[in-house]
Protein backbone atom coordinates (compact mmCIF):
# COMPACT_ATOMS: atom_id res chain seq x y z
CA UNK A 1 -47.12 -67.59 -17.90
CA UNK A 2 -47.76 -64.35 -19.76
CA UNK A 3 -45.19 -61.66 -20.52
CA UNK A 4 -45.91 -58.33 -19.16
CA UNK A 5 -47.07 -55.89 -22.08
CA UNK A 6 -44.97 -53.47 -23.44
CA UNK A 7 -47.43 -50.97 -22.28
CA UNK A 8 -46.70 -51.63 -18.70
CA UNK A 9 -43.04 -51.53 -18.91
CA UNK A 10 -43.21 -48.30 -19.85
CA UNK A 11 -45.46 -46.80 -17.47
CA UNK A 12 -42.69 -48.48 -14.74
CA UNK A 13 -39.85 -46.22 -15.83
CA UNK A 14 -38.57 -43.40 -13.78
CA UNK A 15 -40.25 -40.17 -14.33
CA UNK A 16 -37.17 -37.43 -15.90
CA UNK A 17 -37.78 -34.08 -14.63
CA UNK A 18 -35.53 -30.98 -15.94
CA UNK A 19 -33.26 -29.41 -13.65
CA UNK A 20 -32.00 -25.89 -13.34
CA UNK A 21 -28.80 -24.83 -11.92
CA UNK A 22 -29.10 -20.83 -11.02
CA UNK A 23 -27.04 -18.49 -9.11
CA UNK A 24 -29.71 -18.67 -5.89
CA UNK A 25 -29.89 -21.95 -5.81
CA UNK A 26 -31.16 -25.22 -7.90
CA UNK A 27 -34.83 -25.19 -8.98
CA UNK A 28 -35.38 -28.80 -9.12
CA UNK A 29 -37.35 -31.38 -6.43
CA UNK A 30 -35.21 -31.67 -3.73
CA UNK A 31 -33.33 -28.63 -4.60
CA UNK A 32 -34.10 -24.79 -3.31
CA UNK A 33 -32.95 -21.47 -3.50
CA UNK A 34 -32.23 -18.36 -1.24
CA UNK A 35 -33.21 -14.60 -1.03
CA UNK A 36 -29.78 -13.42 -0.29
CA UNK A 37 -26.20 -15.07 -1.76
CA UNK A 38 -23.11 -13.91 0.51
CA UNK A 39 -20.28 -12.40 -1.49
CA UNK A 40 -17.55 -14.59 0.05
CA UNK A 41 -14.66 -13.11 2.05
CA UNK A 42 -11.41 -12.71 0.02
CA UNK A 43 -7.76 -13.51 1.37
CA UNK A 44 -4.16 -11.86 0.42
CA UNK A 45 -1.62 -13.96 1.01
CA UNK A 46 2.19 -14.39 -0.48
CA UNK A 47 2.52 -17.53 -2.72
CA UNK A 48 4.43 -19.03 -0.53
CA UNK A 49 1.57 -19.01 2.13
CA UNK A 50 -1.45 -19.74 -0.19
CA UNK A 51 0.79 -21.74 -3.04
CA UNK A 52 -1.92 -24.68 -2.72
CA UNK A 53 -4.55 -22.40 -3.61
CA UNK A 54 -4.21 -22.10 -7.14
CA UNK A 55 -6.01 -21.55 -9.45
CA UNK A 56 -8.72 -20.68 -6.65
CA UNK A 57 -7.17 -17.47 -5.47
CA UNK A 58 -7.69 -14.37 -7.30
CA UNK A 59 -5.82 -10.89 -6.32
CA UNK A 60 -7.52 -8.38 -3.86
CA UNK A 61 -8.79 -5.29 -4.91
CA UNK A 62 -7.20 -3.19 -1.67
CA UNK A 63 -4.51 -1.19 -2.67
CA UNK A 64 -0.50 -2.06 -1.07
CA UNK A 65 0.60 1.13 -1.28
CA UNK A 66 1.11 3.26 1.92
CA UNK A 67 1.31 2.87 5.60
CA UNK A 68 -0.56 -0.28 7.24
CA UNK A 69 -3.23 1.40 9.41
CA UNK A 70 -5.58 -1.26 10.10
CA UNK A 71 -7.82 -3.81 8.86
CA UNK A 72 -11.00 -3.91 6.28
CA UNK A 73 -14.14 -3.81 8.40
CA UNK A 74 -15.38 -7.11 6.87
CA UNK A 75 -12.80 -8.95 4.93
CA UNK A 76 -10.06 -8.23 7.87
CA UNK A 77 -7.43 -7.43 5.45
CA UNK A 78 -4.76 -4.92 5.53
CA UNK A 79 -5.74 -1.53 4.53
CA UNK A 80 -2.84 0.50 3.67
CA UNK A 81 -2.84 4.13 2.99
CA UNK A 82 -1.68 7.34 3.51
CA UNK A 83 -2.14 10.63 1.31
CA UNK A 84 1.61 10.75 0.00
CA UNK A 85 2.17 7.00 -0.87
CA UNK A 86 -1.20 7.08 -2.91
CA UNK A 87 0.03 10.25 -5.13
CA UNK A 88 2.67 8.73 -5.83
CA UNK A 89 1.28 5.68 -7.12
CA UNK A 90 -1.48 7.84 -8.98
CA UNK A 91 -4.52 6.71 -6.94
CA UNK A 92 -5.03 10.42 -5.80
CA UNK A 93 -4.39 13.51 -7.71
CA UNK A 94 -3.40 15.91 -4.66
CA UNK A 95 -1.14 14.60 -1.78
CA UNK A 96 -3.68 15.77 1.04
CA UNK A 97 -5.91 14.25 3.57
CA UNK A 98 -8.86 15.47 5.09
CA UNK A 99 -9.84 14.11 8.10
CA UNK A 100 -13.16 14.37 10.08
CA UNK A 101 -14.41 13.40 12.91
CA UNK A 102 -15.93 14.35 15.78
CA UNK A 103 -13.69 14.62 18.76
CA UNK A 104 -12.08 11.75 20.65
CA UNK A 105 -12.63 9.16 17.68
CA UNK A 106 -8.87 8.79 16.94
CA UNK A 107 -8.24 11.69 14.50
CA UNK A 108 -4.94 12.23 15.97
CA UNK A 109 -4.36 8.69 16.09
CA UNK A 110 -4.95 8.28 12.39
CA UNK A 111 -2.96 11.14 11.83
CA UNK A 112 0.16 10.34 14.11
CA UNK A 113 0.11 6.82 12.24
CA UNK A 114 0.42 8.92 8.91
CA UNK A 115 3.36 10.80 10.38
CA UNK A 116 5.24 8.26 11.70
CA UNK A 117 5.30 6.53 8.30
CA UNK A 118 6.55 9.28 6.12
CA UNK A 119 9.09 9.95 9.09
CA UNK A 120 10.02 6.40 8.31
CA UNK A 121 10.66 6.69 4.96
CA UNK A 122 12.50 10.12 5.44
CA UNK A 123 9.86 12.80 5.15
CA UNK A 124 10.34 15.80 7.92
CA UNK A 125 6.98 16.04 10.14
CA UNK A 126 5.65 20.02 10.50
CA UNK A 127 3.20 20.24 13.08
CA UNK A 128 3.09 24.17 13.13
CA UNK A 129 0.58 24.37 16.20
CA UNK A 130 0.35 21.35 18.51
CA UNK A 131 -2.72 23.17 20.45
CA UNK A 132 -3.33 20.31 22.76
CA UNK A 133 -1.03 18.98 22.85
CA UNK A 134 -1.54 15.84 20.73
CA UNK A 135 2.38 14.83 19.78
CA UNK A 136 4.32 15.59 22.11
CA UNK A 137 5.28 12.34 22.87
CA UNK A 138 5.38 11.45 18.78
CA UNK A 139 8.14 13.95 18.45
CA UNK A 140 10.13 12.90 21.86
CA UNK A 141 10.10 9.18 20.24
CA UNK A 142 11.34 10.35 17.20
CA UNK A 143 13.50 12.47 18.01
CA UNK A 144 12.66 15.48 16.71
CA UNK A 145 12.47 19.34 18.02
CA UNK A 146 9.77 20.31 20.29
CA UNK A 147 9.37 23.88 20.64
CA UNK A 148 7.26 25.10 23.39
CA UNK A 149 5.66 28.44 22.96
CA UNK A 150 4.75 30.39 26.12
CA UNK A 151 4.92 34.14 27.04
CA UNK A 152 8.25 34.08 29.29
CA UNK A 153 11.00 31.16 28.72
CA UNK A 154 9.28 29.72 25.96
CA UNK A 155 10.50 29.41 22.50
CA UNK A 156 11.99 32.36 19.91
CA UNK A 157 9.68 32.64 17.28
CA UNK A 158 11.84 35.64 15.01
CA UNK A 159 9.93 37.34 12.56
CA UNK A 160 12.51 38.93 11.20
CA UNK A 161 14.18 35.56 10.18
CA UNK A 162 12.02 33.04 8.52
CA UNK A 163 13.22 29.62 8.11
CA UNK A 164 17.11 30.84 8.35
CA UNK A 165 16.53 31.36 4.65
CA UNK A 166 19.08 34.37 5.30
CA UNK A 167 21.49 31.93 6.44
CA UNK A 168 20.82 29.70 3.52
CA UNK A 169 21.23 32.56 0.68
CA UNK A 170 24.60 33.50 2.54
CA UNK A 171 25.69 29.94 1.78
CA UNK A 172 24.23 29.80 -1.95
CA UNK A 173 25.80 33.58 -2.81
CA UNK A 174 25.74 34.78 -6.16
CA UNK A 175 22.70 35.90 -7.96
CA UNK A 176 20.85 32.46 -6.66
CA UNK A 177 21.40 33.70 -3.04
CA UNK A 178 20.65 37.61 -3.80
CA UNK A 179 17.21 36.26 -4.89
CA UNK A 180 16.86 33.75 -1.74
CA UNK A 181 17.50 36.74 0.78
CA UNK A 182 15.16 38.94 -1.12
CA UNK A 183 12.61 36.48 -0.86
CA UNK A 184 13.79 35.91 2.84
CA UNK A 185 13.03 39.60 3.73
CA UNK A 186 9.79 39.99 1.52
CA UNK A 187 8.61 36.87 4.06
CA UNK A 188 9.58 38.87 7.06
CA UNK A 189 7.93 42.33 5.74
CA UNK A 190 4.87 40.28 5.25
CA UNK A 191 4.76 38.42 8.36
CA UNK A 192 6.06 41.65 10.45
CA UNK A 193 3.40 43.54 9.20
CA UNK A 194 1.20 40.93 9.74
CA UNK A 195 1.69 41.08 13.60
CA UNK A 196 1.50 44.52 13.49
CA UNK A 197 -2.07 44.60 11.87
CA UNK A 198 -2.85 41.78 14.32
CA UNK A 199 -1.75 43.99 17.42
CA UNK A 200 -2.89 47.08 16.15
CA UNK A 201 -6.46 45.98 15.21
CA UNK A 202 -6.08 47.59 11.99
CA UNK A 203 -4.43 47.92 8.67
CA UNK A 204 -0.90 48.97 8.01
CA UNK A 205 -0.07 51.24 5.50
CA UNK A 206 1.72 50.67 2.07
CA UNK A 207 4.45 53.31 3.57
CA UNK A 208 5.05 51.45 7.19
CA UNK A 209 5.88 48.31 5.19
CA UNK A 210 7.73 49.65 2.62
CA UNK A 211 9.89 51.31 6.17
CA UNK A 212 10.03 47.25 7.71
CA UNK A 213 11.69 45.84 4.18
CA UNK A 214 13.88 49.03 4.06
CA UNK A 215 15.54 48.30 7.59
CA UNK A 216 15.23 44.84 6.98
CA UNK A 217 18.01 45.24 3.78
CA UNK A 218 19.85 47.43 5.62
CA UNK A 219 19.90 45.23 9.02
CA UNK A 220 21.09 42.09 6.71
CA UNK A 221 23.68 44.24 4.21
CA UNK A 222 25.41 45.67 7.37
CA UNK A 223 25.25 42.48 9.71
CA UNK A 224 26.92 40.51 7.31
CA UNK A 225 25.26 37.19 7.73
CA UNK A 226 23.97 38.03 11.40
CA UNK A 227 20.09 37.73 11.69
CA UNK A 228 18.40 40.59 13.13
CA UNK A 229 15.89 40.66 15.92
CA UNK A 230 12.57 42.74 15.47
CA UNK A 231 14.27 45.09 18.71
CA UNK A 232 17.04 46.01 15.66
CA UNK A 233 14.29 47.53 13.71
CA UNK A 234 13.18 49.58 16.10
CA UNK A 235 16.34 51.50 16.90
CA UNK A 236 17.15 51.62 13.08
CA UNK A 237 13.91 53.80 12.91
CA UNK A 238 15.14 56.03 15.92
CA UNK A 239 18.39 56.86 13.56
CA UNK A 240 16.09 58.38 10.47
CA UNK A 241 18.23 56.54 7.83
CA UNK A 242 17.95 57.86 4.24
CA UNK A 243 16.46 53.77 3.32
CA UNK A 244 13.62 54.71 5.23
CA UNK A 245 13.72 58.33 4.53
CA UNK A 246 13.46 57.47 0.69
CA UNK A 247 10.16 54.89 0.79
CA UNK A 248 8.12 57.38 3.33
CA UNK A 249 8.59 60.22 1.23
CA UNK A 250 9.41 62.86 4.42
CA UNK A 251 11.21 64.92 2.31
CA UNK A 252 14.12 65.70 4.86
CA UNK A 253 11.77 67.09 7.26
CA UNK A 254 12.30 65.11 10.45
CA UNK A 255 9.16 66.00 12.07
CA UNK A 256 7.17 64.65 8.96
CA UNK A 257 9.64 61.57 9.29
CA UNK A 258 8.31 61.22 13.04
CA UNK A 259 4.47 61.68 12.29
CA UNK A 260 4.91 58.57 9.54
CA UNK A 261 7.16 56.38 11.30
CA UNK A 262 5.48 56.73 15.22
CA UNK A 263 2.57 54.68 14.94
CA UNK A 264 4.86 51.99 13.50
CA UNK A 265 7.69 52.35 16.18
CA UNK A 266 4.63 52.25 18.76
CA UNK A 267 2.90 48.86 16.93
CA UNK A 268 6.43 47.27 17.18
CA UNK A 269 7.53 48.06 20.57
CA UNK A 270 4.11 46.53 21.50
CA UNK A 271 5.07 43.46 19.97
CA UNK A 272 8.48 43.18 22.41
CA UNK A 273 7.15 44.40 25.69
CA UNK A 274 3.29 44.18 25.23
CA UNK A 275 0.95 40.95 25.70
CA UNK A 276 3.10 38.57 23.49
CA UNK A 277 6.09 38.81 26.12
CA UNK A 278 9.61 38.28 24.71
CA UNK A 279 8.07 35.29 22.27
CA UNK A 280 9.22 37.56 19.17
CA UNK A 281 12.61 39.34 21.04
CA UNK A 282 14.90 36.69 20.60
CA UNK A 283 16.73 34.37 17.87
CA UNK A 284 15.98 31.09 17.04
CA UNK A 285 18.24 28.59 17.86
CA UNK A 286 18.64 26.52 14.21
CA UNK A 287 20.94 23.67 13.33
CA UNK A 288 22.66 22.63 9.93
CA UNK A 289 21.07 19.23 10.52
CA UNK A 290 17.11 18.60 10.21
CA UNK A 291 15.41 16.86 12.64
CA UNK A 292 12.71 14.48 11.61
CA UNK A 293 10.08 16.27 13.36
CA UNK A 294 9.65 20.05 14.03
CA UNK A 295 6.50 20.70 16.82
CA UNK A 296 5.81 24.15 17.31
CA UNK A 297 3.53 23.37 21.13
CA UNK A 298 0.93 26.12 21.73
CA UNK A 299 -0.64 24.30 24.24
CA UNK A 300 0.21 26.98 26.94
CA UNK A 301 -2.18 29.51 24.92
CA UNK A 302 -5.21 29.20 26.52
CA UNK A 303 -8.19 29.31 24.48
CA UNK A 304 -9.35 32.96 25.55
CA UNK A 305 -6.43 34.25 24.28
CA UNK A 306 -6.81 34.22 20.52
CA UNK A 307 -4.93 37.01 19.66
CA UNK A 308 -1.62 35.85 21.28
CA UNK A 309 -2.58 32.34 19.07
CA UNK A 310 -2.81 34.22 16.25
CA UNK A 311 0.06 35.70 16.61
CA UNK A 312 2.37 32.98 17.77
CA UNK A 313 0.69 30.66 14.21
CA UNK A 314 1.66 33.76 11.76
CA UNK A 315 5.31 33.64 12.95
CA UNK A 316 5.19 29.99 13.13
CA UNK A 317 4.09 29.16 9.45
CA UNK A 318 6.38 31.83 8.48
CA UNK A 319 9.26 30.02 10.03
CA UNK A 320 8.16 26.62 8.92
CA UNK A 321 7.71 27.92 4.98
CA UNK A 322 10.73 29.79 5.43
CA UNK A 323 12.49 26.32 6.35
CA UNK A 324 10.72 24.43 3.14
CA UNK A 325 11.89 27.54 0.59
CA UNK A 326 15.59 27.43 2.60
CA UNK A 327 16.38 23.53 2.13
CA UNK A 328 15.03 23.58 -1.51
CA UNK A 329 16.93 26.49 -2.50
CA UNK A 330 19.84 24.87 -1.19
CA UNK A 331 19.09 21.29 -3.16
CA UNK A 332 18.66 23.51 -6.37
CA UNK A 333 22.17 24.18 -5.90
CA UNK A 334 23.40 20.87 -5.11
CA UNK A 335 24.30 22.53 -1.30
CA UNK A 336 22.13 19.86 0.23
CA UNK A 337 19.78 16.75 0.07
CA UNK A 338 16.28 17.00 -1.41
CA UNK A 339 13.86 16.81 1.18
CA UNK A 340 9.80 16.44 1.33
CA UNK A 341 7.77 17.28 4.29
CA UNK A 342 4.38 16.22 5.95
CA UNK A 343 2.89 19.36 7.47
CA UNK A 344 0.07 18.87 9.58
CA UNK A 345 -3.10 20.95 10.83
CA UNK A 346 -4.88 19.92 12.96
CA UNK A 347 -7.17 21.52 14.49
CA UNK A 348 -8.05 22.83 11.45
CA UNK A 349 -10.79 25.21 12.65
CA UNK A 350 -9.06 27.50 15.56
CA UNK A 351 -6.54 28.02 12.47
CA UNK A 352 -8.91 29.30 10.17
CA UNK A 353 -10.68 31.46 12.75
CA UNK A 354 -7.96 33.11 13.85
CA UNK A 355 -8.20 35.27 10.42
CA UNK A 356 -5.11 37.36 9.34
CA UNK A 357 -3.22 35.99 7.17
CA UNK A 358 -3.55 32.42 8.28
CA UNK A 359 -7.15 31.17 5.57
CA UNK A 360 -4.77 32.75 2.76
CA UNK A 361 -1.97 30.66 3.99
CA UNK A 362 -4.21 27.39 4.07
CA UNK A 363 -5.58 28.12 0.54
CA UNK A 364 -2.01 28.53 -0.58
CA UNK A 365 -0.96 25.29 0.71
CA UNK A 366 -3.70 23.49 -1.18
CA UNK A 367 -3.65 24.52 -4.36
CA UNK A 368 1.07 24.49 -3.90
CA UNK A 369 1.95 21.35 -2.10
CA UNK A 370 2.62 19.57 -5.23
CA UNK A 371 5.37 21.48 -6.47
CA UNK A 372 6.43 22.77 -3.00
CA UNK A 373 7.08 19.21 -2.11
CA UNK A 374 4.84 18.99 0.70
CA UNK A 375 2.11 16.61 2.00
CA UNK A 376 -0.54 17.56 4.29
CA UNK A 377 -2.94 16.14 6.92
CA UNK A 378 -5.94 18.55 7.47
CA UNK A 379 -8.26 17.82 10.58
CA UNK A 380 -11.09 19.33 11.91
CA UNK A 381 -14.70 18.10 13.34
CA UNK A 382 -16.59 19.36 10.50
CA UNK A 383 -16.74 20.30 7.19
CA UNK A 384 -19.13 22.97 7.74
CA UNK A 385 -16.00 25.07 9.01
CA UNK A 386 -14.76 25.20 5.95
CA UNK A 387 -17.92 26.75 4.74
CA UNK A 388 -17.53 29.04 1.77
CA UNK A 389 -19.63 31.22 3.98
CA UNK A 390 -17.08 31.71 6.59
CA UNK A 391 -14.71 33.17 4.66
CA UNK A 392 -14.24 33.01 0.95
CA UNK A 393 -10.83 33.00 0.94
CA UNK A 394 -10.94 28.58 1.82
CA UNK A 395 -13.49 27.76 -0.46
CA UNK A 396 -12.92 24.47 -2.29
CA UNK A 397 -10.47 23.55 0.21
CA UNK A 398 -12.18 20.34 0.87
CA UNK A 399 -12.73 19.65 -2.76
CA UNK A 400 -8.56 20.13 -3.38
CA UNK A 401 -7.86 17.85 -0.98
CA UNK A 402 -6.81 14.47 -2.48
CA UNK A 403 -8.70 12.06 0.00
CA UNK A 404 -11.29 12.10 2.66
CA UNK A 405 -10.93 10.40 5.68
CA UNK A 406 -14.69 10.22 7.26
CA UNK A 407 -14.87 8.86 11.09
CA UNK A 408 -18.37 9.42 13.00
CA UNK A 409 -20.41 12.42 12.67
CA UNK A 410 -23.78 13.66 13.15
CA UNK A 411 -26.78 13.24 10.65
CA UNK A 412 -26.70 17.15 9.65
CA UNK A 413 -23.23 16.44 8.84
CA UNK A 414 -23.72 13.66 6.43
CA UNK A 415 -26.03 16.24 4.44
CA UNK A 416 -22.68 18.98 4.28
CA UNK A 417 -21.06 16.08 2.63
CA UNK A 418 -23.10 14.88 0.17
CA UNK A 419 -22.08 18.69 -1.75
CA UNK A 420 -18.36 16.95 -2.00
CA UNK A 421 -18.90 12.95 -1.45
CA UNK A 422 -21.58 10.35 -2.71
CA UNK A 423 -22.33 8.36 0.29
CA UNK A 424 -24.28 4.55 -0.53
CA UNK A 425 -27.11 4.06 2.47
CA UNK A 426 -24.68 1.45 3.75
CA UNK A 427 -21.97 4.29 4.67
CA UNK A 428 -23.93 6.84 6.11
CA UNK A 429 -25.85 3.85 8.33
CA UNK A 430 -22.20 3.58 9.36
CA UNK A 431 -20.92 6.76 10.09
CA UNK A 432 -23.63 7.44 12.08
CA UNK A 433 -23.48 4.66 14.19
CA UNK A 434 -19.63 5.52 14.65
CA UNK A 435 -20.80 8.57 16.02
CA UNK A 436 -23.96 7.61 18.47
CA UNK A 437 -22.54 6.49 21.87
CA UNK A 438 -25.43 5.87 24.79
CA UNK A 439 -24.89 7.27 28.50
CA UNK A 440 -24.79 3.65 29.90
CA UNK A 441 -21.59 2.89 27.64
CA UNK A 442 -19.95 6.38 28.89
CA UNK A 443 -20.82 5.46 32.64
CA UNK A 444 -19.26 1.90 32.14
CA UNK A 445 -15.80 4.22 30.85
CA UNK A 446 -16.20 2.34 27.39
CA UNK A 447 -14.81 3.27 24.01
CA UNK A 448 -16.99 4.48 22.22
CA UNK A 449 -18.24 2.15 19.20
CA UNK A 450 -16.86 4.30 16.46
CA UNK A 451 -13.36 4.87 18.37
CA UNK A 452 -11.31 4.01 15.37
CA UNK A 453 -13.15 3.75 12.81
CA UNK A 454 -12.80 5.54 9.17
CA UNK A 455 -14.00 5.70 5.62
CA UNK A 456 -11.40 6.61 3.34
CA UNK A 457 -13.16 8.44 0.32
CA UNK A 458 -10.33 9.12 -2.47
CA UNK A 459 -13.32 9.80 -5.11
CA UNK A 460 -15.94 11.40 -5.19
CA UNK A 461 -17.87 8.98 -6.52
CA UNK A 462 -16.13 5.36 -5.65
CA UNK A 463 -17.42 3.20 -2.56
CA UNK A 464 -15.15 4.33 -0.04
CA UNK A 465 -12.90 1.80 2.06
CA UNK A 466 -14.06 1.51 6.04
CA UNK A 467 -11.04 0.25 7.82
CA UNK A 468 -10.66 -0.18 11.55
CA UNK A 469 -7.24 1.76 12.35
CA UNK A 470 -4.98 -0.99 14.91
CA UNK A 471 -2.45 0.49 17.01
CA UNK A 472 1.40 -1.46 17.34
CA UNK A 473 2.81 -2.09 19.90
CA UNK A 474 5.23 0.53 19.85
CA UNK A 475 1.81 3.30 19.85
CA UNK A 476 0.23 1.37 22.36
CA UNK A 477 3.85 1.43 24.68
CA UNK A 478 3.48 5.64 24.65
CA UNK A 479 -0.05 5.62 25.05
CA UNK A 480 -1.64 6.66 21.38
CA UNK A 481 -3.55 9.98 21.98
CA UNK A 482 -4.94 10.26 24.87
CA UNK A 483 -6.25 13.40 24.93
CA UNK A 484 -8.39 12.36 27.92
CA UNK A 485 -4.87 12.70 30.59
CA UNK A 486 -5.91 16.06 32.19
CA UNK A 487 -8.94 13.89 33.80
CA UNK A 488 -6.71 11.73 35.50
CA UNK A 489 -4.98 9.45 32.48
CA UNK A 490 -8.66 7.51 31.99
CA UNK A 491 -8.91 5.80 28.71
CA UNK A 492 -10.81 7.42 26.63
CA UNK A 493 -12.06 7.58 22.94
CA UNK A 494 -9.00 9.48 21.44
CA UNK A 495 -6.79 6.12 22.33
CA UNK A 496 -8.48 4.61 19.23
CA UNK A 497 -7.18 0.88 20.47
């Protein structure tokens, strides 16, 4: 019996083959690899939920700060956000939103679910021209005042008194108040002569408002207190007082007084018994106490009557800012609580078309809400209507604004954007399925695939987060936004469920 050579005991050992280990897959027999590795989904939980976890879990990269909207398109987590919250923790430099859409996506639904956080957490909602209406029902919940404007029976809007910051510097007194009621009546001059100009259809002269402030001192120095009405104004005129006398320059000669002060006496009598009804005859009704939501309803204006919109939004903002410069005056003087406000346009395009005064008023806003305290949802259904082209005096308003809340819009739209946003292929694919919706889909009454649906941009540059926005309960009790109910109540894409 021979023993088997060394040679073939060799030649029966296992053949070693090297293996490698890569991030595709193993490249080894048996082994394989793939084209395309998943990035895994990522969790947030509390430690007391995912306390077994460790040291597996790692944090999430969504931010906490802000109200809970909705979920993360494809991790499912909580996105929280809203344009205040995220100042204040420094994510954004600018506490503004810009929101666009086109309509019945859920705009107003995002923005009501913006609203009714900072209401929570004590900020007082300014909706200066619910045109719809959209939040009605928002302010009835909460509480708050809902002004409706109409021609006849509708709500005071006073020129002549914006804010009640009158009634505030009577309270201050002192130098601190003398300077709050001067800045009370420069408001009203501006925003009287504003309507004039508006009804008019031309300019007013330095004179005719140098004449409004002059009866304006002399209205609030003799009332004591008492808030004038623009009908005061005009029988001041009638008496010729030396004020008035003085700034026109008639020289004692009461039929040069007349030929100056006429056309202004005609301009404001128009304004009490012409097309704007008794809307700017009356006082406004104000309390010491604020509610937590002022709505100033337009939504009897109907849309072929601009110029009564117009009007009604001048004196509107004017009361609102009025309100803003009145409580902080008072909180400078320890007279009253600090309080922040959320005022929100939407909209955003009737507004800026209505010219006058109103573009100068949004580009104030934009480049003031930081020190004025105040926090602002924008919305409109394109950023082409902020074009510097329409009118120069909004240009850069969508670059000011701190975020940019994208829902579904046209191609052409994605190509106005890329001058403010960088959009990856991924996010435009997106947005502009969010905005296709087929015929069959609208016959079948469905909501629309991008009801909802949002990409919150607070860079320029940075992917942006796409979130689904989830109504509670308590939004879902009142009915969201329907801004479909004039069709008989159908469900429709503004519900953003």
């Amino acid at each position: 019996m021979t023993k088997p050579s060394s040679r073939s005991s060799r030649h029966a050992r296992p053949i070693r083959r090297r293996k490698f280990i890569l991030k595709n897959g193993i490249a080894a027999p048996g082994g394989g690899s793939t084209a395309f590795v998943p990035v895994p989904l990522e969790w947030r939980g509390t430690t007391r939920q995912v306390c077994g976890l460790f040291p597996w879990a790692s944090p999430g990269q969504l931010p906490l700060e802000g109200a809970p909207i909705g979920r993360h398109q494809k991790s499912r987590a909580v996105i929280c956000f809203d344009h205040v919250s995220w100042f204040l923790a420094h994510r954004i430099a600018n506490p503004s939103v810009l929101i666009i859409a086109k309509p019945g996506l859920g705009k107003s639904t995002l923005a009501s679910k913006l609203m009714l956080w900072l209401a929570a957490l004590g900020y007082i909602v300014l909706i200066p021209g619910d045109t719809k209406p959209d939040y009605v029902e928002f302010t009835r919940r909460l509480g708050g005042d809902h002004r409706v404007v109409a021609r006849s029976g509708g709500a005071a809007l006073n020129p002549c008194d914006p804010g009640g910051m009158a009634a505030a510097a009577a309270r201050i007194g002192g130098a601190a108040g003398a300077t709050l009621l001067a800045e009370a009546i420069g408001k009203a001059t501006v925003c009287i002569s504003a309507l004039v100009e508006l009804g008019r259809k031309g300019p007013v002269a330095d004179y005719e408002e140098a004449a409004i402030s002059a009866c304006l001192r002399l209205l609030y120095t003799r009332n004591e207190g008492a808030v004038p009405v623009l009908r005061e104004v005009v029988e001041l005129l009638e008496t010729r007082p030396n004020a008035v006398r003085a700034v026109i320059l008639d020289r004692g000669v009461d039929e040069a007084y007349d030929r100056l002060v006429d056309p202004l006496q005609r301009s404001l009598r128009a304004l009490l018994d012409g097309q704007f009804g008794d809307v700017f005859a009356r006082r406004v009704q104000r309390t010491a106490d604020r509610p937590p939501v002022v709505n100033i309803d337009t939504s009897r204006i109907k849309a072929g009557d601009p110029r009564f919109l117009a009007a009604v939004m001048i004196a509107a903002w004017s009361d609102m800012y009025g309100m803003v410069e009145a409580d902080q005056a008072l909180a400078d003087e320890g007279l009253a609580p600090r309080r922040l406000y959320c005022l929100t346009l939407d909209e955003l395009w009737r507004v800026l078309r209505l010219g006058g005064t109103m573009p100068d008023r949004v580009n104030e806003l934009t480049r003031l809400n930081r020190t004025q305290g105040v926090g602002q949802i924008m919305i409109t259904h394109s950023i082409r209507d902020l074009a510097p082209g329409r009118n120069s005096e909004i240009e850069g308003i969508e670059e000011r604004a701190g975020a940019i809340v994208i829902g579904g819009v046209p191609k052409k739209e994605l190509i106005a954007l890329d001058s403010v946003v960088t959009l990856t292929n991924a996010e435009q694919n997106a947005i502009r399925e969010w905005w296709s919706t087929s015929v069959s889909a609208l016959e079948r009454n469905e909501v629309p695939p991008g009801a909802g649906k949002f990409l919150i941009k607070a860079s320029s540059e940075d992917p942006g987060i796409p979130v689904d926005v989830v109504l509670t309960s308590a939004e879902t009790e009142w009915g969201g936004q329907n801004t479909n109910k004039v069709w008989g109540g159908g469900r429709g894409a503004g519900d953003a469920r």
